[in-house]
N, C-alpha and C. Protein backbone atom coordinates (compact mmCIF):
# COMPACT_ATOMS: atom_id res chain seq x y z
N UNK A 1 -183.50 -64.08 -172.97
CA UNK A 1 -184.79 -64.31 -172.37
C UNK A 1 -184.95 -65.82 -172.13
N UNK A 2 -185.80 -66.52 -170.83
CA UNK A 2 -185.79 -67.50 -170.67
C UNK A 2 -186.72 -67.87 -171.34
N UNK A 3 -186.66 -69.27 -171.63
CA UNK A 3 -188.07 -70.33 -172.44
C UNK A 3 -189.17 -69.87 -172.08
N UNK A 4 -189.30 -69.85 -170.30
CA UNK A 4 -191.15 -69.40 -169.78
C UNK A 4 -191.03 -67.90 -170.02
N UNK A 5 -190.32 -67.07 -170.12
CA UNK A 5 -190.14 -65.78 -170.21
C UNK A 5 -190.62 -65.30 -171.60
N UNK A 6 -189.90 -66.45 -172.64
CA UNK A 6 -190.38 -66.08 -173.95
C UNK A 6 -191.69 -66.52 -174.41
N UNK A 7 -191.97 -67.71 -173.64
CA UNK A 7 -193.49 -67.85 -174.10
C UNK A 7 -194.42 -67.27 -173.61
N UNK A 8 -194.46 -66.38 -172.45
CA UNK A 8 -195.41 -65.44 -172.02
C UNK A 8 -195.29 -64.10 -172.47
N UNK A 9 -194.09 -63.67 -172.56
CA UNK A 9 -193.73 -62.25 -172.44
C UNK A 9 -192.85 -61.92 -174.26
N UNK A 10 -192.58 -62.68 -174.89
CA UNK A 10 -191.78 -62.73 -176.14
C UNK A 10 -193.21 -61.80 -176.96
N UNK A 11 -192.34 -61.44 -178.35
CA UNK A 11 -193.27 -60.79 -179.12
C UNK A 11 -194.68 -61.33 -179.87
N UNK A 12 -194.54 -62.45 -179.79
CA UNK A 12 -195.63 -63.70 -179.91
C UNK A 12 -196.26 -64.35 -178.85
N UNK A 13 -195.71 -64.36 -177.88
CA UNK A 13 -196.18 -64.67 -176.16
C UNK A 13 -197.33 -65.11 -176.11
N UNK A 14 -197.70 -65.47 -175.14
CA UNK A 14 -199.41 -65.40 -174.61
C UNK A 14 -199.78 -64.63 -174.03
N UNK A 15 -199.16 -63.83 -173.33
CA UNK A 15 -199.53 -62.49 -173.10
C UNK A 15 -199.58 -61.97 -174.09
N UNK A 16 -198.93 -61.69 -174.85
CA UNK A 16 -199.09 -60.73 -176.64
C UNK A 16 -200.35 -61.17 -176.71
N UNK A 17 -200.24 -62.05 -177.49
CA UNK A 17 -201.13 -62.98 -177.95
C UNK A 17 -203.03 -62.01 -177.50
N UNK A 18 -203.11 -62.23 -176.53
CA UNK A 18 -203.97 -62.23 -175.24
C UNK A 18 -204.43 -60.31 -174.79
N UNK A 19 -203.35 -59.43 -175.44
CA UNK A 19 -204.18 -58.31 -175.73
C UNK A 19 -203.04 -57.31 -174.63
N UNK A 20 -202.18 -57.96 -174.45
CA UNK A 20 -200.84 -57.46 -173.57
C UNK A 20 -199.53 -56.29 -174.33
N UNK A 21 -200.10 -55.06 -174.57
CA UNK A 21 -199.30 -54.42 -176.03
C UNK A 21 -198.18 -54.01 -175.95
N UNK A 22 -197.20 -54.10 -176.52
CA UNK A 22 -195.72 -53.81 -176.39
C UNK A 22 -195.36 -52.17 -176.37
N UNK A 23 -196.20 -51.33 -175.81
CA UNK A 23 -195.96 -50.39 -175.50
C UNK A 23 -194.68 -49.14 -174.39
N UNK A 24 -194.72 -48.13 -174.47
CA UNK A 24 -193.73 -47.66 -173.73
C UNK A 24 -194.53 -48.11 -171.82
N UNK A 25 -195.63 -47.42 -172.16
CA UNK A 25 -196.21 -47.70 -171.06
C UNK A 25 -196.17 -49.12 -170.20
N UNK A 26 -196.85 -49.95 -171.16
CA UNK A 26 -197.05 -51.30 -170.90
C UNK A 26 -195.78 -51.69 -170.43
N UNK A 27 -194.45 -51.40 -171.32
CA UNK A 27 -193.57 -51.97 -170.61
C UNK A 27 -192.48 -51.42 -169.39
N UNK A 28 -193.53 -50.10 -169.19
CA UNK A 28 -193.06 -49.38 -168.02
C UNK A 28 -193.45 -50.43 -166.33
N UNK A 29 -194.69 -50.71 -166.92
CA UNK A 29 -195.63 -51.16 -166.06
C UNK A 29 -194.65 -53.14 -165.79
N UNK A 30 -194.62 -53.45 -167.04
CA UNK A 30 -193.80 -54.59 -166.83
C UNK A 30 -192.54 -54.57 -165.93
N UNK A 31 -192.04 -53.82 -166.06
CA UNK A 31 -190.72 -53.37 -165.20
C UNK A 31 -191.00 -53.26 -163.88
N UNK A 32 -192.11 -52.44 -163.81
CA UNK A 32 -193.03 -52.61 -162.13
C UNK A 32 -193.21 -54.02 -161.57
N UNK A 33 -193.93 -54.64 -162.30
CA UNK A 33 -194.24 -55.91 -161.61
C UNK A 33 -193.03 -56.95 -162.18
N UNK A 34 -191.89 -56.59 -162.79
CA UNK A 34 -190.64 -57.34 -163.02
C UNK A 34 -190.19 -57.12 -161.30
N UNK A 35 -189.80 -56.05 -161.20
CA UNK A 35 -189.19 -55.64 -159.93
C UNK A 35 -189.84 -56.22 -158.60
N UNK A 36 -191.11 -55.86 -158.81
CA UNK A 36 -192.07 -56.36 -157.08
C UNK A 36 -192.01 -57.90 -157.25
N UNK A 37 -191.87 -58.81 -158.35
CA UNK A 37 -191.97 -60.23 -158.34
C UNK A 37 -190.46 -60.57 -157.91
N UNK A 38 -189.28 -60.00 -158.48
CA UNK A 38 -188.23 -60.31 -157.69
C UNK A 38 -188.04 -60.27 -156.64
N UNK A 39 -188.18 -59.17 -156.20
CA UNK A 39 -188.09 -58.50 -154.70
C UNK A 39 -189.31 -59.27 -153.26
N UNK A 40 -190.57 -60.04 -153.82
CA UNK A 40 -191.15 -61.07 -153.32
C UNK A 40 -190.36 -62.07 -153.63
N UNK A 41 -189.86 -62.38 -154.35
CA UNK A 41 -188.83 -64.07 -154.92
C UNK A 41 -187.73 -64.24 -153.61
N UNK A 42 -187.46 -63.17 -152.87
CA UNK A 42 -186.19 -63.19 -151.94
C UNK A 42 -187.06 -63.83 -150.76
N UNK A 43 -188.13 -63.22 -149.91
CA UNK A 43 -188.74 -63.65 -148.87
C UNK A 43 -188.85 -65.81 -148.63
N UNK A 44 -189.81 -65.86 -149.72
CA UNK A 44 -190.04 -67.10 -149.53
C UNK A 44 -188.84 -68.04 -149.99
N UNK A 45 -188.00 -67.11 -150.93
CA UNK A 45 -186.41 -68.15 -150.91
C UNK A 45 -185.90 -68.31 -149.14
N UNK A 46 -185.83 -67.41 -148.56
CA UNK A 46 -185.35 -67.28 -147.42
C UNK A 46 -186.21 -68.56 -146.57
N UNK A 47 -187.21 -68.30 -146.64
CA UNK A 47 -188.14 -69.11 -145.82
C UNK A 47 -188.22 -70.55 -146.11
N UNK A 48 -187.95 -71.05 -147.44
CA UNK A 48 -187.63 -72.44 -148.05
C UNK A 48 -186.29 -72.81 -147.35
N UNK A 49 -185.58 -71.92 -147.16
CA UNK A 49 -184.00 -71.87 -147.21
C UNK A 49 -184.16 -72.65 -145.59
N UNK A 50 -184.94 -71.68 -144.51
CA UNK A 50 -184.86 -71.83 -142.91
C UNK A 50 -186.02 -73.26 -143.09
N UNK A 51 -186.63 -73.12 -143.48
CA UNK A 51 -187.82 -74.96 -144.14
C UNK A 51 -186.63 -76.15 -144.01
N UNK A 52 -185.81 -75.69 -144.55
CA UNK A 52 -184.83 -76.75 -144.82
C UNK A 52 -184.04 -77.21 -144.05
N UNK A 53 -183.61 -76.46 -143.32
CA UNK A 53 -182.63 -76.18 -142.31
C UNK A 53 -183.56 -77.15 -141.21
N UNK A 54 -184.74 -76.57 -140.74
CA UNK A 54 -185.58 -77.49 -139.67
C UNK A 54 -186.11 -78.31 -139.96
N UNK A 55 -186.07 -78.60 -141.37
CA UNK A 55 -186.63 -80.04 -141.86
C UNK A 55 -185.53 -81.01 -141.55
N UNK A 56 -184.50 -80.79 -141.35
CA UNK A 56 -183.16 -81.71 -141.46
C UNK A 56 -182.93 -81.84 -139.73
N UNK A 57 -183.08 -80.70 -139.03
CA UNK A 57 -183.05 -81.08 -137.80
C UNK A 57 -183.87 -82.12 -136.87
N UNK A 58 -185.37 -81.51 -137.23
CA UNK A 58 -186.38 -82.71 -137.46
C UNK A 58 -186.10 -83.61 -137.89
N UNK A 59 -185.79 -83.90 -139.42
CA UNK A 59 -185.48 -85.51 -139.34
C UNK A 59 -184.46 -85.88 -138.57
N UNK A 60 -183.35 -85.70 -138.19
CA UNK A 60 -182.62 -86.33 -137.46
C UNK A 60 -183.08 -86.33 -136.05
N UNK A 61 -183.42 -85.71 -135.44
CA UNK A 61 -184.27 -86.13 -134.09
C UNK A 61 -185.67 -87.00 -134.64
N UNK A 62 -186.22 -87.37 -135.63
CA UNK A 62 -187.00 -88.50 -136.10
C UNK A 62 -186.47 -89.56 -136.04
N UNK A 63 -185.35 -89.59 -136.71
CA UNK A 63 -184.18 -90.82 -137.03
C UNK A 63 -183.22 -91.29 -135.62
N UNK A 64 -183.25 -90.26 -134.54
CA UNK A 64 -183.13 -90.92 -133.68
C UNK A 64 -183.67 -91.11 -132.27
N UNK A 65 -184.94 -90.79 -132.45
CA UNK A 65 -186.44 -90.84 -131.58
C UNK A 65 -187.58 -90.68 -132.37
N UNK A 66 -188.00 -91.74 -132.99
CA UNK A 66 -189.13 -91.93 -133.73
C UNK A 66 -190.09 -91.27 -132.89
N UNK A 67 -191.31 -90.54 -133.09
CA UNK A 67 -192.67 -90.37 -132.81
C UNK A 67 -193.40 -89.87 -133.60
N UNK A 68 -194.94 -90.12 -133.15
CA UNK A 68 -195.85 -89.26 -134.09
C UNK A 68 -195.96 -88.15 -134.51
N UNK A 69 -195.59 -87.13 -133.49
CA UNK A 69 -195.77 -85.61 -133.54
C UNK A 69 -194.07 -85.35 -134.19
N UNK A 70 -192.97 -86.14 -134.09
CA UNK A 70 -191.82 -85.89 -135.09
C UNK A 70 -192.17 -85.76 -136.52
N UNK A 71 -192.97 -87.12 -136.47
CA UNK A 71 -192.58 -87.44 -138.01
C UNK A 71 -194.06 -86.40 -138.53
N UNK A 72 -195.07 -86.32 -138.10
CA UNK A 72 -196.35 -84.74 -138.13
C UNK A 72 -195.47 -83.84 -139.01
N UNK A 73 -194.66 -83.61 -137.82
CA UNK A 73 -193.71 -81.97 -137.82
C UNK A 73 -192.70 -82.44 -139.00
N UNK A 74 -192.51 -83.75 -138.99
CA UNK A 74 -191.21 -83.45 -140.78
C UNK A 74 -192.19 -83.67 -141.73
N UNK A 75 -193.55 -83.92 -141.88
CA UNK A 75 -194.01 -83.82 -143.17
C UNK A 75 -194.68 -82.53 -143.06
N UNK A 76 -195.13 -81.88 -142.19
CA UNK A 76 -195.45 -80.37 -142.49
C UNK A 76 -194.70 -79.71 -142.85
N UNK A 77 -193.36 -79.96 -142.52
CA UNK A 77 -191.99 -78.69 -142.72
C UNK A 77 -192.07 -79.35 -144.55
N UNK A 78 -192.40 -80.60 -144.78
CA UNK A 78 -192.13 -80.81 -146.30
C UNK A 78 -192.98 -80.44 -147.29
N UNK A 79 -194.00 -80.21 -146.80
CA UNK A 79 -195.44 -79.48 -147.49
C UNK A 79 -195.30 -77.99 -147.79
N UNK A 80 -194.92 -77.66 -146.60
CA UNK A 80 -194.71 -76.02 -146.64
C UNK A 80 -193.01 -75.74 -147.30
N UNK A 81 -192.15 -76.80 -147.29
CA UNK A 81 -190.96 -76.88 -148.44
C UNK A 81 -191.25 -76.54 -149.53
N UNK A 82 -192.06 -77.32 -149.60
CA UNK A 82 -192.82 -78.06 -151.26
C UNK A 82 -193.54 -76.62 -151.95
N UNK A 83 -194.13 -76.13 -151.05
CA UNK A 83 -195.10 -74.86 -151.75
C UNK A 83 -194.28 -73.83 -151.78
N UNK A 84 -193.48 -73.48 -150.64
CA UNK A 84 -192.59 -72.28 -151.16
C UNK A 84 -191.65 -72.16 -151.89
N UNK A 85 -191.09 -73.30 -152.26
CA UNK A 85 -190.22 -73.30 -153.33
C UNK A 85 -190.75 -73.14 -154.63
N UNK A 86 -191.77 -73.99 -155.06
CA UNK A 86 -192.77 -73.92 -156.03
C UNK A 86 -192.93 -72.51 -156.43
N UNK A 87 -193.52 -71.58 -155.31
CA UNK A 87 -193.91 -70.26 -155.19
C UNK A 87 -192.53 -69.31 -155.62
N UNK A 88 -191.95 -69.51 -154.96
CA UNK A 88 -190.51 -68.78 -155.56
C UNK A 88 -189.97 -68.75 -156.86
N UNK A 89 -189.76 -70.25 -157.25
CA UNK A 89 -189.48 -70.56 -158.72
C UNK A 89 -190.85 -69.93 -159.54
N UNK A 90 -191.70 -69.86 -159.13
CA UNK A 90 -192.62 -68.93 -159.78
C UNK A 90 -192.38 -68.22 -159.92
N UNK A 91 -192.40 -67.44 -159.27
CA UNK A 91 -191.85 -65.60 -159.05
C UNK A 91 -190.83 -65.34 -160.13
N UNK A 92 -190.51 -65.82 -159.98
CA UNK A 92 -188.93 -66.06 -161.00
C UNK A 92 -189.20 -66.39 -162.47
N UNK A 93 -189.73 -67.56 -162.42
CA UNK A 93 -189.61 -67.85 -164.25
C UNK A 93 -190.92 -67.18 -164.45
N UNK A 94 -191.63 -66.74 -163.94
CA UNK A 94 -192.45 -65.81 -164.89
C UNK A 94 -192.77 -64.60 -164.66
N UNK A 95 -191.65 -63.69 -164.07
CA UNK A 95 -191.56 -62.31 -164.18
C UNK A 95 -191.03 -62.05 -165.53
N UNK A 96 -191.45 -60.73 -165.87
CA UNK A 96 -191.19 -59.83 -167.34
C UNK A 96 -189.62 -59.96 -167.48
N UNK A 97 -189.36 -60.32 -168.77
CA UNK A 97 -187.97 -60.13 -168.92
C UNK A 97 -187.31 -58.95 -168.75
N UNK A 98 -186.46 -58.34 -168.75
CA UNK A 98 -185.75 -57.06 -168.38
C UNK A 98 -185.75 -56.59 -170.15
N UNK A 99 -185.77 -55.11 -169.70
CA UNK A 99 -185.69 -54.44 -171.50
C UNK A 99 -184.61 -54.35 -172.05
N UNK A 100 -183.33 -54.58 -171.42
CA UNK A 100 -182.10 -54.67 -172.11
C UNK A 100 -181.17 -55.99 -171.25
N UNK A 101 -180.46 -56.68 -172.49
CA UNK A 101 -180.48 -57.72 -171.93
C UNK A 101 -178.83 -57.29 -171.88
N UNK A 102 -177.96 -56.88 -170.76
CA UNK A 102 -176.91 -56.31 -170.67
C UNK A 102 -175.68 -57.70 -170.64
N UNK A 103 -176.32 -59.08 -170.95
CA UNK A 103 -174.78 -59.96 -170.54
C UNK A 103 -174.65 -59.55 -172.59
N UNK A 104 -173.12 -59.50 -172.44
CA UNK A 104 -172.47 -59.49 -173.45
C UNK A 104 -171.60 -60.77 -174.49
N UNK A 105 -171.36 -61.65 -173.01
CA UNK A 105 -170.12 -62.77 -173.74
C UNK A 105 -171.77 -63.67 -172.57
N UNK A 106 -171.88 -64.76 -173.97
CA UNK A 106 -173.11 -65.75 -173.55
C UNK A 106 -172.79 -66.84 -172.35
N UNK A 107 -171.36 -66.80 -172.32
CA UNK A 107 -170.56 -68.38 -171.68
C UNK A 107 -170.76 -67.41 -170.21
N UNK A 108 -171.05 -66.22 -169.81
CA UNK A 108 -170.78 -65.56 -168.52
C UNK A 108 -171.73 -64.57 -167.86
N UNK A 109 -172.40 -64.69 -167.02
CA UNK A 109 -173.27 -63.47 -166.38
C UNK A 109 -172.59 -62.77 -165.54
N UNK A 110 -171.29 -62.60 -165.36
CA UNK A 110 -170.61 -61.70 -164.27
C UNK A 110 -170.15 -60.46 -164.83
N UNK A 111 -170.65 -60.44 -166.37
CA UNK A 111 -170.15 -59.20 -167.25
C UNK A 111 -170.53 -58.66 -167.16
């Protein structure tokens, strides 16, 4: 389990904590919104991913034709960088940990 994983979702958590019960149910339901937070985590990766891609094209047509509406357009592409990545890495470190933690040898996740 990760650090933000264990401090929200661990048996002491803040979610515990906070009235979140370690039930069959409850953690049926965790598995639900484990799954829909991953499965949102792919979109805006994608979209950071193409952010990036036209942020770099942009700057280089900045870098070699300065203007206003260039350099506009590379700090918007960096704003909207900035938040979807943010948003993603969200998605991520604080979805429910999985109920069985299947890596076996610690040095490897391909097991």
């Amino acid at each position: 389990m990760m650090l933000t994983q264990g401090l929200l979702w661990g048996k002491k958590g803040l979610l515990r904590i906070s009235g979140a019960p370690l039930t069959e149910a409850a953690c049926t339901r965790e598995l639900k919104a484990r799954r829909t937070m991953l499965v949102l985590h792919q979109a805006p990766g994608y979209a950071t991913l193409g952010g990036m891609v036209a942020q770099g094209i942009v700057g280089q047509r900045l870098y070699n034709n300065y203007s206003r509406e260039l350099r506009n357009a590379h700090e918007g592409l960096a704003t909207g960088i900035t938040v979807t990545y943010f948003f993603t890495a969200a998605l991520s470190l604080l979805a429910p940990p999985p109920m069985i933690n299947r890596k076996k040898d610690h040095n490897s996740t391909t097991r």
